[in-house]
C-alpha atoms as a PDB file:
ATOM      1  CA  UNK A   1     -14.302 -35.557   3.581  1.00  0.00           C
ATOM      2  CA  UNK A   2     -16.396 -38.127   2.160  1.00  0.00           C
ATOM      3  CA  UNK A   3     -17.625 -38.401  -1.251  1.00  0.00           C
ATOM      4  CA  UNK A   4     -18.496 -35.478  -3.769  1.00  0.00           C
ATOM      5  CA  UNK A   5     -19.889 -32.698  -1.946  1.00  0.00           C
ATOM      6  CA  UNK A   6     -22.718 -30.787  -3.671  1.00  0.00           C
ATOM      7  CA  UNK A   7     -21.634 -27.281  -4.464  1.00  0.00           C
ATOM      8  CA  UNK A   8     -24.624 -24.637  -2.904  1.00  0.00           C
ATOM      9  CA  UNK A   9     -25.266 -21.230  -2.901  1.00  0.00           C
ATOM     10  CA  UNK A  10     -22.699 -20.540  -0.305  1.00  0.00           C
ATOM     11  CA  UNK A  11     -20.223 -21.556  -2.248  1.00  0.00           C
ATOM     12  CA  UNK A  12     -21.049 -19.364  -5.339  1.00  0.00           C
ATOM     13  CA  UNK A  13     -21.425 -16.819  -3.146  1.00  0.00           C
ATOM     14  CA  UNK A  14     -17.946 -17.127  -1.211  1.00  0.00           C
ATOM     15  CA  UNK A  15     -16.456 -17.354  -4.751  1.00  0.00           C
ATOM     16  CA  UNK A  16     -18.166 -14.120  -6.060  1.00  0.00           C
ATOM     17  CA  UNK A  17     -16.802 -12.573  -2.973  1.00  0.00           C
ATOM     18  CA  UNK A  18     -13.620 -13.806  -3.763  1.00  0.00           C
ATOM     19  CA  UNK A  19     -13.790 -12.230  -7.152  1.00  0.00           C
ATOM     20  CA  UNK A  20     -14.976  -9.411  -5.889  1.00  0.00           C
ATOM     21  CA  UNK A  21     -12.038  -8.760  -3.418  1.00  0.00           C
ATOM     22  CA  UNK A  22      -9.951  -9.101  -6.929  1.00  0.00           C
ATOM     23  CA  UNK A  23     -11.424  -6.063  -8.519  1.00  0.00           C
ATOM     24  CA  UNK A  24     -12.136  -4.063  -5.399  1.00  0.00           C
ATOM     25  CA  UNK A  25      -7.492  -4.583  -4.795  1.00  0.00           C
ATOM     26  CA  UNK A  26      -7.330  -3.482  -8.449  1.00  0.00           C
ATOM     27  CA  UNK A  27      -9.679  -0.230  -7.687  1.00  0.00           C
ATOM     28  CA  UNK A  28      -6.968   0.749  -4.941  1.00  0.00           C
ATOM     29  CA  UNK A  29      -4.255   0.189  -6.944  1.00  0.00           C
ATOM     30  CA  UNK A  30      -5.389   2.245  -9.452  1.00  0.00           C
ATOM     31  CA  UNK A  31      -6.528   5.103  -6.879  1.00  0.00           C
ATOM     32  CA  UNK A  32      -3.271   5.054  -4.968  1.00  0.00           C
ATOM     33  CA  UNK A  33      -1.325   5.234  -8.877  1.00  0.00           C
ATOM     34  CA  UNK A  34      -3.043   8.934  -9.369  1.00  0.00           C
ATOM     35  CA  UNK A  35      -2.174   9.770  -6.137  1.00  0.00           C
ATOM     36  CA  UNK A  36       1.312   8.951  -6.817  1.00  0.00           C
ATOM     37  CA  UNK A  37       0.949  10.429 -10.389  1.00  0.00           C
ATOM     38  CA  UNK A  38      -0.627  13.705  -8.878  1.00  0.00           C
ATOM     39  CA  UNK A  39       1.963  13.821  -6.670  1.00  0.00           C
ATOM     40  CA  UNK A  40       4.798  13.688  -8.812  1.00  0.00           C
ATOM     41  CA  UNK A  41       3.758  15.707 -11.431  1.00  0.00           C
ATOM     42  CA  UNK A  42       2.971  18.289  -9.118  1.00  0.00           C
ATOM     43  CA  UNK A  43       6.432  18.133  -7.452  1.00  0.00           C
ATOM     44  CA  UNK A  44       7.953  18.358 -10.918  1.00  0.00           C
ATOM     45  CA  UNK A  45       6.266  21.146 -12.331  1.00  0.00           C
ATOM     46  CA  UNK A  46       6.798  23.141  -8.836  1.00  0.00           C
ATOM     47  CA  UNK A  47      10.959  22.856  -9.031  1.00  0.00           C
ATOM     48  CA  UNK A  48      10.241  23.661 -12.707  1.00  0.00           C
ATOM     49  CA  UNK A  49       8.554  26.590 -12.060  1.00  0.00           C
ATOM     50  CA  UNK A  50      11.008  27.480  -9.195  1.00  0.00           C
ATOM     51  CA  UNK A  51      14.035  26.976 -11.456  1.00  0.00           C
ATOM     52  CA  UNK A  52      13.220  27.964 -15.006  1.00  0.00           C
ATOM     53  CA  UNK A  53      16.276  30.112 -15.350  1.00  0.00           C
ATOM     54  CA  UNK A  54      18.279  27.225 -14.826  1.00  0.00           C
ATOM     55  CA  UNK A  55      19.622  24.864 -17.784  1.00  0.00           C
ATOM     56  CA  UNK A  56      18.522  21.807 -15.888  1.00  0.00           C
ATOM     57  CA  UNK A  57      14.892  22.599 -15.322  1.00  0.00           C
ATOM     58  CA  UNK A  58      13.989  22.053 -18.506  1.00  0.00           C
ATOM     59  CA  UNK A  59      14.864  18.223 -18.075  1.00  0.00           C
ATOM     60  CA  UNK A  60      12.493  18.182 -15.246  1.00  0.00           C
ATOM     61  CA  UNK A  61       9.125  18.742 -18.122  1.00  0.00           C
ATOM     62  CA  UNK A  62      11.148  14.999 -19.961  1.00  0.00           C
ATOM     63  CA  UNK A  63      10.726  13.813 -16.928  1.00  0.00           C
ATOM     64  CA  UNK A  64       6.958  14.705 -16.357  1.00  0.00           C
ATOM     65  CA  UNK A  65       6.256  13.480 -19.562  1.00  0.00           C
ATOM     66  CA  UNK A  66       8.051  10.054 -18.997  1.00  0.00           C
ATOM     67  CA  UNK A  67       6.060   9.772 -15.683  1.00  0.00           C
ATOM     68  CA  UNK A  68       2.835  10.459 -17.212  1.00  0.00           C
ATOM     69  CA  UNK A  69       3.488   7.993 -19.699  1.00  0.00           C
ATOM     70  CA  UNK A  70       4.588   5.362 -17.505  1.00  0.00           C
ATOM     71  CA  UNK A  71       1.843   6.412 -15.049  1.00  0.00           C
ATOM     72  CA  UNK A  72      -0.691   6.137 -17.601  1.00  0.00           C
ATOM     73  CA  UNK A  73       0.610   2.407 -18.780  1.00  0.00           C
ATOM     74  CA  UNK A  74       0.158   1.368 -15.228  1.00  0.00           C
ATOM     75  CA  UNK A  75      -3.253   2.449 -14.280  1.00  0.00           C
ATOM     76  CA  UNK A  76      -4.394   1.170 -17.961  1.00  0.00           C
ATOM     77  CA  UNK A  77      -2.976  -2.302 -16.995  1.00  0.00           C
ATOM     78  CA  UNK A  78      -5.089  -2.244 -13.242  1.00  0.00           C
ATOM     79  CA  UNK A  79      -8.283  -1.250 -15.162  1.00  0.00           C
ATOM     80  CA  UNK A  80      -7.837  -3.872 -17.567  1.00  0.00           C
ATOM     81  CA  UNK A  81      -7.404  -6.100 -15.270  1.00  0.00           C
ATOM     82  CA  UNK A  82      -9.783  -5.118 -13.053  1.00  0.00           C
ATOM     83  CA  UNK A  83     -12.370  -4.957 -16.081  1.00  0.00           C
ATOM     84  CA  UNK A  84     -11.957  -8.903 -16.651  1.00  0.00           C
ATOM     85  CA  UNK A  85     -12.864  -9.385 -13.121  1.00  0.00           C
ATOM     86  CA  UNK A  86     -15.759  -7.895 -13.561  1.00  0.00           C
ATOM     87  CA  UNK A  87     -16.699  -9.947 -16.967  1.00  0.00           C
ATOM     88  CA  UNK A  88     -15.477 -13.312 -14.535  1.00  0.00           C
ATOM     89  CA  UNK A  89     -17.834 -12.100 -12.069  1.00  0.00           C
ATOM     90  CA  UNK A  90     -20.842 -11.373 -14.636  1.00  0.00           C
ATOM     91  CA  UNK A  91     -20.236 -15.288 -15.676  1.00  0.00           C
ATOM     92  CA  UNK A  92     -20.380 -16.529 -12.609  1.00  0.00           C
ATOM     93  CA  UNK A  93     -23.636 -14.757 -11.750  1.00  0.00           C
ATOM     94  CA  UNK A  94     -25.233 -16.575 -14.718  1.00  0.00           C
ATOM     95  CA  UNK A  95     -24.345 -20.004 -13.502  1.00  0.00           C
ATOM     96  CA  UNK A  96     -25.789 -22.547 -11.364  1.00  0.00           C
ATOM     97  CA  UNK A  97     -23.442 -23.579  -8.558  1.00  0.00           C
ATOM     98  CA  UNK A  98     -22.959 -27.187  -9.848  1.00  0.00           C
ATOM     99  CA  UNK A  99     -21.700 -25.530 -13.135  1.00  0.00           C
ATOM    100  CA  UNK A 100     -19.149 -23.173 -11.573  1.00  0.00           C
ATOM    101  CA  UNK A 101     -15.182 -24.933 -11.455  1.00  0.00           C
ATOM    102  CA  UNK A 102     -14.447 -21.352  -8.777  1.00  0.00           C
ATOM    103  CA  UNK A 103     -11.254 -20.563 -11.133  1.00  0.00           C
ATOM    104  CA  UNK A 104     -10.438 -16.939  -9.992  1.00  0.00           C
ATOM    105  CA  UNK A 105      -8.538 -16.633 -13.681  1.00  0.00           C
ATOM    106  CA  UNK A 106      -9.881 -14.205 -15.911  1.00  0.00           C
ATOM    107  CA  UNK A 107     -11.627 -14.504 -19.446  1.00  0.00           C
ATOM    108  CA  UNK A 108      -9.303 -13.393 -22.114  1.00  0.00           C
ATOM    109  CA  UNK A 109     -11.489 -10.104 -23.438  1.00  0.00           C
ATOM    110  CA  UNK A 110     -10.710  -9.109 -26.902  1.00  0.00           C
ATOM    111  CA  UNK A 111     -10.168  -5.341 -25.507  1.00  0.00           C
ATOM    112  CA  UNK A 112      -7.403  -3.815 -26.467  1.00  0.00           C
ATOM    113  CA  UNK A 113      -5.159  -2.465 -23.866  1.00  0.00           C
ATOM    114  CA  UNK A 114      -4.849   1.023 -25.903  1.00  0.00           C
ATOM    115  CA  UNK A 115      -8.682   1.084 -25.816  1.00  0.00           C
ATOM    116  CA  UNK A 116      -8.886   0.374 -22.049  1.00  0.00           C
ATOM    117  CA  UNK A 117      -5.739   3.574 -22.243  1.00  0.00           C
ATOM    118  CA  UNK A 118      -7.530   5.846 -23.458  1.00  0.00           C
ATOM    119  CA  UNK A 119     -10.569   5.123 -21.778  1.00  0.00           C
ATOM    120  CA  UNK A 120     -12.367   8.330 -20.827  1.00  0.00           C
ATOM    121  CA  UNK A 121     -10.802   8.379 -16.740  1.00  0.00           C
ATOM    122  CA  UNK A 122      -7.519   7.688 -17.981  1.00  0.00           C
ATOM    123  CA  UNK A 123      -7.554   9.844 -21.289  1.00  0.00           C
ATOM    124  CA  UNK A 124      -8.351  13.000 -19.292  1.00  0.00           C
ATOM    125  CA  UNK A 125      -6.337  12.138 -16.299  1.00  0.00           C
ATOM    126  CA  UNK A 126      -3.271  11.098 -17.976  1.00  0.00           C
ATOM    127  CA  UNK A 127      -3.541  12.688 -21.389  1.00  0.00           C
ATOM    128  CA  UNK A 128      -4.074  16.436 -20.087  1.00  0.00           C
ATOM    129  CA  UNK A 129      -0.961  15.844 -17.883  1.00  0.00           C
ATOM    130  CA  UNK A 130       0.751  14.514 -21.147  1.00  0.00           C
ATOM    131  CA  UNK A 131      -0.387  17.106 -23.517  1.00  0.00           C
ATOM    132  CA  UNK A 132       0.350  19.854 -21.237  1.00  0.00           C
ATOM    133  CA  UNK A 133       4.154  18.412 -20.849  1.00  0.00           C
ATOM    134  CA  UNK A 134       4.660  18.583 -24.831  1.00  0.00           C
ATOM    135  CA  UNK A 135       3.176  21.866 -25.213  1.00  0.00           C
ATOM    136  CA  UNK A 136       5.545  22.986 -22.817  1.00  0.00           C
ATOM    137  CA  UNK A 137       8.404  21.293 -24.158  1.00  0.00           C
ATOM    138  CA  UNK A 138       7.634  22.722 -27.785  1.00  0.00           C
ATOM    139  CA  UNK A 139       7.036  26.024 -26.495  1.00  0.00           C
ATOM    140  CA  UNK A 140      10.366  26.674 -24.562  1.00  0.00           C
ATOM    141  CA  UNK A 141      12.805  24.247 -26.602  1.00  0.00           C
END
């Protein structure tokens, strides 16, 4: 290669497909982390439901709660990730190719992560799940 090449369209482009692959691997992630989280919280509230005259089932509704906390952490951390993908992306889209340096690191956003939590797909996924744990647990302590 030979001197400075001129950065063109094609290259933006490549490099907002790039970005794009970023948030579309986040998307998964967080898809297949419900799955998982519908999964297990379903499993654990079965064997609870199966075994409530047992001294160990009640354990199993810590558990769920634990999970859906943990669960919920995870998925918040994907979509906040995935969200300052998408604000990289929307900067790129404003530039001219000879002002992009194709960095594929994220702005720092001032967005909390307990914001991007209890965002309104993750506050009724997560917090229903959550909720319905500790009303259980109050109710048969």
């Amino acid at each position: 290669m030979q001197g400075k090449d001129i950065p063109t369209m094609e290259d933006k482009r490549l490099h907002l497909q790039f970005i794009q692959s970023v948030i579309e691997r986040m998307s998964k992630d967080s898809f297949i982390i419900k799955g998982w989280a519908l999964t297990a919280f379903g499993g654990l509230f079965t064997v609870f439901i199966a075994n409530q005259n047992k001294k160990w089932s009640y354990n199993l509704l810590f558990l769920a709660l634990i999970c859906s906390l943990v669960f919920w952490w995870h998925d918040a951390y994907y979509l906040r990730i995935e969200r300052q993908y998408r604000n990289l992306y929307n900067i790129v889209i404003k530039k001219s190719p000879s002002e992009i340096d194709y960095s594929m690191t994220p702005p720092n956003t001032e967005e909390h992560f307990l914001c991007v939590a209890f965002r309104p797909i993750l506050a009724c996924s997560y917090g229903i799940i959550t909720l319905f744990s500790i009303i259980l647990l109050y109710i048969l302590k």
